[in-house]
N, C-alpha and C. Protein backbone atom coordinates (compact mmCIF):
# COMPACT_ATOMS: atom_id res chain seq x y z
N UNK A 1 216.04 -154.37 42.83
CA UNK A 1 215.05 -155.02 42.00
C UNK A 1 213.68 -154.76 42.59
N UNK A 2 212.53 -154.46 42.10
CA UNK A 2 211.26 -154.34 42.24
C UNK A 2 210.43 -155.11 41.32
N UNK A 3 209.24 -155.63 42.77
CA UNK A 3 208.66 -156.86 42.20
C UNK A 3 207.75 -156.12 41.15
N UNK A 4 206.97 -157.21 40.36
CA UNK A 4 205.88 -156.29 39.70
C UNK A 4 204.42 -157.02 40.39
N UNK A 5 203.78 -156.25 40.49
CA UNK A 5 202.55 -156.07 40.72
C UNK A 5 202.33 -156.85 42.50
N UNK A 6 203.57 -156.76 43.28
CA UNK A 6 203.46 -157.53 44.24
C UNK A 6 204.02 -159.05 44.13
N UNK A 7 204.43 -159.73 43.12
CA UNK A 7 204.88 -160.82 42.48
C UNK A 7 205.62 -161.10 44.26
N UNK A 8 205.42 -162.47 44.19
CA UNK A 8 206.23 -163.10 45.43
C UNK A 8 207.35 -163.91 44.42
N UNK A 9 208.16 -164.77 46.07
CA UNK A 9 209.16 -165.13 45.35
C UNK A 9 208.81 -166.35 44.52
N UNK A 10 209.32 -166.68 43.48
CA UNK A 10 208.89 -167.97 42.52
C UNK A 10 208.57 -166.57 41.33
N UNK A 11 207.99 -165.31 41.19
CA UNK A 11 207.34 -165.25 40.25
C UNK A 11 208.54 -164.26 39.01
N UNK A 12 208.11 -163.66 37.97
CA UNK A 12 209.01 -162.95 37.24
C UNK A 12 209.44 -161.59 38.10
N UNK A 13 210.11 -161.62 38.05
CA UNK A 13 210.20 -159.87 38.85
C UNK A 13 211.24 -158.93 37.57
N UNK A 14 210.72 -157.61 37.82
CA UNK A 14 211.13 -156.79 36.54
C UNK A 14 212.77 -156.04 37.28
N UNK A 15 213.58 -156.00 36.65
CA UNK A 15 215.20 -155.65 36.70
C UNK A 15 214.98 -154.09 36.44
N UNK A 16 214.69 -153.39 37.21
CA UNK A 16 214.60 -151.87 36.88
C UNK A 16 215.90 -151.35 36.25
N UNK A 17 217.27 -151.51 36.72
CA UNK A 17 217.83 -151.04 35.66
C UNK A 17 217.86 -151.36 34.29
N UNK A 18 217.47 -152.69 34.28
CA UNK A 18 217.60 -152.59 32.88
C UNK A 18 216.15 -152.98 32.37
N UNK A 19 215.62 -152.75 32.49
CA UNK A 19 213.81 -152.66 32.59
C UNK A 19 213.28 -153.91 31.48
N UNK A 20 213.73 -154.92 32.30
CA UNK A 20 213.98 -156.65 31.43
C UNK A 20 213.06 -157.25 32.45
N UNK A 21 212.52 -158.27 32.20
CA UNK A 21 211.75 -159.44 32.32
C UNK A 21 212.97 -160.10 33.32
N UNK A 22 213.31 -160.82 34.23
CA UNK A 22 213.97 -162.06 34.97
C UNK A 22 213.88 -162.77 35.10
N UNK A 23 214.51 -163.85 35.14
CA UNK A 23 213.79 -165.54 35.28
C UNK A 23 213.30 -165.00 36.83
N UNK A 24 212.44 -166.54 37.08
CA UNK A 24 212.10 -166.46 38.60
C UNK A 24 212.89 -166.61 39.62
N UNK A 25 213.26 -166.08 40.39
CA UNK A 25 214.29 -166.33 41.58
C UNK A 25 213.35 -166.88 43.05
N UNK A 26 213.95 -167.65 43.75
CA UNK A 26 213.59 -168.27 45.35
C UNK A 26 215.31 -167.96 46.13
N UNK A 27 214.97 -166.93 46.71
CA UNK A 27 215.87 -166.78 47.94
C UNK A 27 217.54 -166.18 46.90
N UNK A 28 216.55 -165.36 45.73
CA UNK A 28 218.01 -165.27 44.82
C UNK A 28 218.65 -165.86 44.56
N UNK A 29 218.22 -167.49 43.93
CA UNK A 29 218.76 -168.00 43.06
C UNK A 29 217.55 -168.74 41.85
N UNK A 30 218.13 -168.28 40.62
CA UNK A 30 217.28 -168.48 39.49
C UNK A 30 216.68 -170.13 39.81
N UNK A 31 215.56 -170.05 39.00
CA UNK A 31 214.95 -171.39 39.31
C UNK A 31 215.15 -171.93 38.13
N UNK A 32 214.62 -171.33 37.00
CA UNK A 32 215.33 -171.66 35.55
C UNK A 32 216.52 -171.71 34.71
N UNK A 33 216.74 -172.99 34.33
CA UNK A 33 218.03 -172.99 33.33
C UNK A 33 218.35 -171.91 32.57
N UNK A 34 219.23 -171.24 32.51
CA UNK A 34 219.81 -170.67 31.28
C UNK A 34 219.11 -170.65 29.87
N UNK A 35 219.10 -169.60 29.29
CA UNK A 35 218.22 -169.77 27.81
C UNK A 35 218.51 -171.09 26.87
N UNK A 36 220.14 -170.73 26.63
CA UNK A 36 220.72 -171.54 25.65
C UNK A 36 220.96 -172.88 25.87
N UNK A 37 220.93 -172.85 27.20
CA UNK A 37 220.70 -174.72 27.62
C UNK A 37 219.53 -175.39 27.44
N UNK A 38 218.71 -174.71 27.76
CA UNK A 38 217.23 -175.34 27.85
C UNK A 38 217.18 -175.48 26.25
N UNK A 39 217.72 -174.48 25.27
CA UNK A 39 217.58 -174.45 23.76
C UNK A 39 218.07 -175.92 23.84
N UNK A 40 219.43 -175.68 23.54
CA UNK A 40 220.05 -176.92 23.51
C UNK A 40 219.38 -178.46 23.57
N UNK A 41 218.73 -178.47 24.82
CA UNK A 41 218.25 -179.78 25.51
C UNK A 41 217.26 -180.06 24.34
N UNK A 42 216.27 -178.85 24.17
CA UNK A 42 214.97 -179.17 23.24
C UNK A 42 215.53 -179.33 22.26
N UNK A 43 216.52 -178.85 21.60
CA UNK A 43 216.83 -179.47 20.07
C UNK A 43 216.87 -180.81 20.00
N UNK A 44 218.08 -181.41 21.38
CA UNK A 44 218.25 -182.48 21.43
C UNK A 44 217.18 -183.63 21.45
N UNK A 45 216.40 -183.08 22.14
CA UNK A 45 215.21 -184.08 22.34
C UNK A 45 214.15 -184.31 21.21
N UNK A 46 213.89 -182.96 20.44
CA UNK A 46 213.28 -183.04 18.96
C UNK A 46 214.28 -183.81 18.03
N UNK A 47 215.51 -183.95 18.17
CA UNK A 47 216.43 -184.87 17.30
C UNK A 47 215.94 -186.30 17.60
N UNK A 48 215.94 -186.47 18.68
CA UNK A 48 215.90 -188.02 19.41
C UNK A 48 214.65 -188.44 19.30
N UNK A 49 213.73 -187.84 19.51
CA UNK A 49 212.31 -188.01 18.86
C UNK A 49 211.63 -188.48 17.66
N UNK A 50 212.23 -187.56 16.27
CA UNK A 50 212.32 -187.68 15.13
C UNK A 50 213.15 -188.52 14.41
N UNK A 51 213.98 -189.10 15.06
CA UNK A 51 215.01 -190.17 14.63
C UNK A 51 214.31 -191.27 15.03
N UNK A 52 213.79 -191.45 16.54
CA UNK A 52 212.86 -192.69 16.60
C UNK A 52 211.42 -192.72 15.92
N UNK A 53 210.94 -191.71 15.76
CA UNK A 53 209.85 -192.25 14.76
C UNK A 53 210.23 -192.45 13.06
N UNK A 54 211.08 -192.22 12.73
CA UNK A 54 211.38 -192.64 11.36
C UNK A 54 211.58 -194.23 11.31
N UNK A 55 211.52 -194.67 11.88
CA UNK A 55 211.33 -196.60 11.62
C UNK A 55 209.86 -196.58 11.84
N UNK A 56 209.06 -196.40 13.25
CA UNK A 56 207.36 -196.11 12.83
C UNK A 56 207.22 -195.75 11.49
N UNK A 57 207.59 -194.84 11.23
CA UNK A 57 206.65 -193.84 10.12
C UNK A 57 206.98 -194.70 8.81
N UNK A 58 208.38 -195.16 8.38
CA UNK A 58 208.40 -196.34 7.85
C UNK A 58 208.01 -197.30 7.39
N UNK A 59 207.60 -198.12 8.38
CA UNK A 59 206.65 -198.98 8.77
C UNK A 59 205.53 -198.90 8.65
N UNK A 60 204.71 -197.75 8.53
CA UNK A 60 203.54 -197.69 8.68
C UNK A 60 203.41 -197.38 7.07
N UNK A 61 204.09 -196.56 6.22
CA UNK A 61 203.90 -196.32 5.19
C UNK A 61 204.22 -197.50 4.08
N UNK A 62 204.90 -198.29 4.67
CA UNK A 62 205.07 -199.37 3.38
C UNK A 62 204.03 -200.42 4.06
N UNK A 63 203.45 -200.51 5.06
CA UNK A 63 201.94 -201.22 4.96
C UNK A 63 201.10 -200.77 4.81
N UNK A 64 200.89 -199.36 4.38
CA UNK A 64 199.61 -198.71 3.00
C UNK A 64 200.04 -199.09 1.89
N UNK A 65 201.54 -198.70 1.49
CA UNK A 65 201.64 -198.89 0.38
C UNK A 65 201.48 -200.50 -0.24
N UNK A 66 201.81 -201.32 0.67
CA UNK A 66 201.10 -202.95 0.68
C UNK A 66 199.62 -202.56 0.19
N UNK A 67 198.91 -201.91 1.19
CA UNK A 67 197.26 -202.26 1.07
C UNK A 67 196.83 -201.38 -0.19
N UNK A 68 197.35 -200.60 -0.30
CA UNK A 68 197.13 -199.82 -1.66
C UNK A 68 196.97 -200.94 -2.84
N UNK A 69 198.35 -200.93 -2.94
CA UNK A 69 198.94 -202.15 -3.79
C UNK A 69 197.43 -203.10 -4.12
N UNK A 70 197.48 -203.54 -2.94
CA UNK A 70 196.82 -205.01 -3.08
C UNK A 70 195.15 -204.54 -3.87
N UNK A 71 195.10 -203.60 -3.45
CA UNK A 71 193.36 -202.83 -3.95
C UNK A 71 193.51 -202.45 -5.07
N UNK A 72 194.92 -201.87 -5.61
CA UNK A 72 195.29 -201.90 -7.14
C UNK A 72 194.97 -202.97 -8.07
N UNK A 73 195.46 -204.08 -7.72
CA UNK A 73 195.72 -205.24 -8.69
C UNK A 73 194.32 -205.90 -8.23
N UNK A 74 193.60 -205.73 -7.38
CA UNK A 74 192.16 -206.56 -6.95
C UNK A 74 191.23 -206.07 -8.08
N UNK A 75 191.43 -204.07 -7.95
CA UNK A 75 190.53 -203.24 -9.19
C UNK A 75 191.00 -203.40 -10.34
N UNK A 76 192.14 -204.33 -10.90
CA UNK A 76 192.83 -204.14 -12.14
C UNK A 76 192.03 -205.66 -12.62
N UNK A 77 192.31 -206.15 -11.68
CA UNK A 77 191.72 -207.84 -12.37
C UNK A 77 189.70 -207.86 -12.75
N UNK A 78 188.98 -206.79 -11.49
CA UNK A 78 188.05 -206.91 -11.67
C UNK A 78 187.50 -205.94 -13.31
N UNK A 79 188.42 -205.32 -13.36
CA UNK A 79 188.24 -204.13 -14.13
C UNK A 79 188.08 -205.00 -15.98
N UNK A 80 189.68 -206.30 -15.98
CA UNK A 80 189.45 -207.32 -16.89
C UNK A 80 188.04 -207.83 -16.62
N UNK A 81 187.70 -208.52 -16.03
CA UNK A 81 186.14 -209.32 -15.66
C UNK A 81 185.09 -208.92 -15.98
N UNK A 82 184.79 -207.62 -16.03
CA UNK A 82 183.68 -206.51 -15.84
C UNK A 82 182.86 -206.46 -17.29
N UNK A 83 181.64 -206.51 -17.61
CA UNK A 83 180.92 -205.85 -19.02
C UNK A 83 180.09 -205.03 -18.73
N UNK A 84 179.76 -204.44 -17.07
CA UNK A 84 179.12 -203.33 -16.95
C UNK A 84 179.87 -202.06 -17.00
N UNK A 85 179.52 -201.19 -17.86
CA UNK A 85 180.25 -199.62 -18.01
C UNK A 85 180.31 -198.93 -16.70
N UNK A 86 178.90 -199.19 -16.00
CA UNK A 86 178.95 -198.10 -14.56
C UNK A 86 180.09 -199.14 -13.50
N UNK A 87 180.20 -200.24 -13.56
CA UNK A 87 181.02 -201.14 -13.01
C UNK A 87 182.56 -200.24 -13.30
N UNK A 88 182.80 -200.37 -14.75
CA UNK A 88 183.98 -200.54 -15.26
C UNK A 88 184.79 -198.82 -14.65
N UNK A 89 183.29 -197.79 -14.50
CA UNK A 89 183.40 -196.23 -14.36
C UNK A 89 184.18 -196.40 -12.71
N UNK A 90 183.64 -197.34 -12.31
CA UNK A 90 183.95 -197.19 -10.74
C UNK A 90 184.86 -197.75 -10.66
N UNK A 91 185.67 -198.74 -11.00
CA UNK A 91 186.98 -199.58 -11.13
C UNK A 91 187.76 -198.66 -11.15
N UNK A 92 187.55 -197.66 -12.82
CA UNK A 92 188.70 -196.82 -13.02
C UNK A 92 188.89 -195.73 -11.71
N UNK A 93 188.07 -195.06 -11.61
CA UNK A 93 188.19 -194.29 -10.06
C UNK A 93 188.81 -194.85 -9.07
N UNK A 94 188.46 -196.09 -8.85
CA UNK A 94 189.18 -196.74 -7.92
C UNK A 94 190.67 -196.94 -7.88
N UNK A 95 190.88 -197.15 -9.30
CA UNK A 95 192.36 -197.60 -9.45
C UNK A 95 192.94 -195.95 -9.74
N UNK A 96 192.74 -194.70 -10.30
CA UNK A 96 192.98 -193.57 -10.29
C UNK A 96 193.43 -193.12 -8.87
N UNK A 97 192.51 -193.53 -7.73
CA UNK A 97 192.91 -193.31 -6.67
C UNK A 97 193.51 -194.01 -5.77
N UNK A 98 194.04 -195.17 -5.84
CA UNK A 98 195.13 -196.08 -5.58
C UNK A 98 196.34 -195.57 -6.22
N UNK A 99 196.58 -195.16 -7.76
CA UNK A 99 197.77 -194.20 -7.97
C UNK A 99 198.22 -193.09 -7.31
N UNK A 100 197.37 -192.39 -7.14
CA UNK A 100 197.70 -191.08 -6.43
C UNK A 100 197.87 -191.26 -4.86
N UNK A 101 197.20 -192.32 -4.78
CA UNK A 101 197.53 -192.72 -3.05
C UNK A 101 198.95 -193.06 -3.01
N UNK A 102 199.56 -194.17 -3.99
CA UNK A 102 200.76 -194.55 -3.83
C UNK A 102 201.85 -193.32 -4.02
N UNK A 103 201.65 -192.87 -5.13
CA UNK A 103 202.51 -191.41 -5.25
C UNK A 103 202.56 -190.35 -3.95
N UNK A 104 201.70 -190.28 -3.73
CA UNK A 104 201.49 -189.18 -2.27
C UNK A 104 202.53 -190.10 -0.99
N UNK A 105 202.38 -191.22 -0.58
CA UNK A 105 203.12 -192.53 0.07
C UNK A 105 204.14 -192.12 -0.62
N UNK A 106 204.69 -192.23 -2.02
CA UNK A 106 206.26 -192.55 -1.88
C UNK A 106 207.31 -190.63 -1.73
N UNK A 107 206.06 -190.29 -1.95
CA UNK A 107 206.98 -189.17 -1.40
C UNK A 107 206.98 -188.98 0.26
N UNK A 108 205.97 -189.16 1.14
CA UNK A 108 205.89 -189.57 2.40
C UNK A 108 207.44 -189.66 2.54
N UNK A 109 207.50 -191.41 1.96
CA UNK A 109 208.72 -192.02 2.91
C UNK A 109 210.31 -191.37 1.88
């Protein structure tokens, strides 16, 4: 085996026969796990990860969809109340975008 560029031990050293990349070796023995283990582990841990934030993410989305809500029916009642047009222009926007907020949320969760 020949190092590359002077590489000490810890660093990649190149496998001349088969003119491959090597994990790092100290005293000829690899320092790094195996490919497919280390795969392995990270799947596992992106599983375990993503399984615990799905109660967060949960959670967090049905208390927008609360506050949404609540800004819905606040702009719906003021929207009854209202005899100004530029009033009534801004209500509807408001409540237009409380729909699309909630729709965007329920596909979220």
């Amino acid at each position: 085996m020949r190092q590359l560029g002077g590489a000490s031990d810890g660093e990649l050293r190149l496998d001349s026969r088969f003119h491959e990349v090597s994990p790092p070796t100290r005293n000829g023995v690899h320092l790094q796990e195996p490919y497919h283990l280390s795969q392995e582990c990270s799947q596992t841990q992106q599983k375990q990860s993503v399984g615990a934030m799905k109660p967060v993410q949960s959670k967090v989305v049905a208390e927008a969809v609360t506050a949404v809500t609540e800004r819905l029916s606040w702009a719906t009642d003021e929207l009854r109340r209202t005899s100004s047009i530029e009033t009534c222009c801004q209500l509807c926007m408001l409540i237009r975008s409380c729909s699309d907020a909630l729709q965007s949320l329920q596909r979220i969760d």
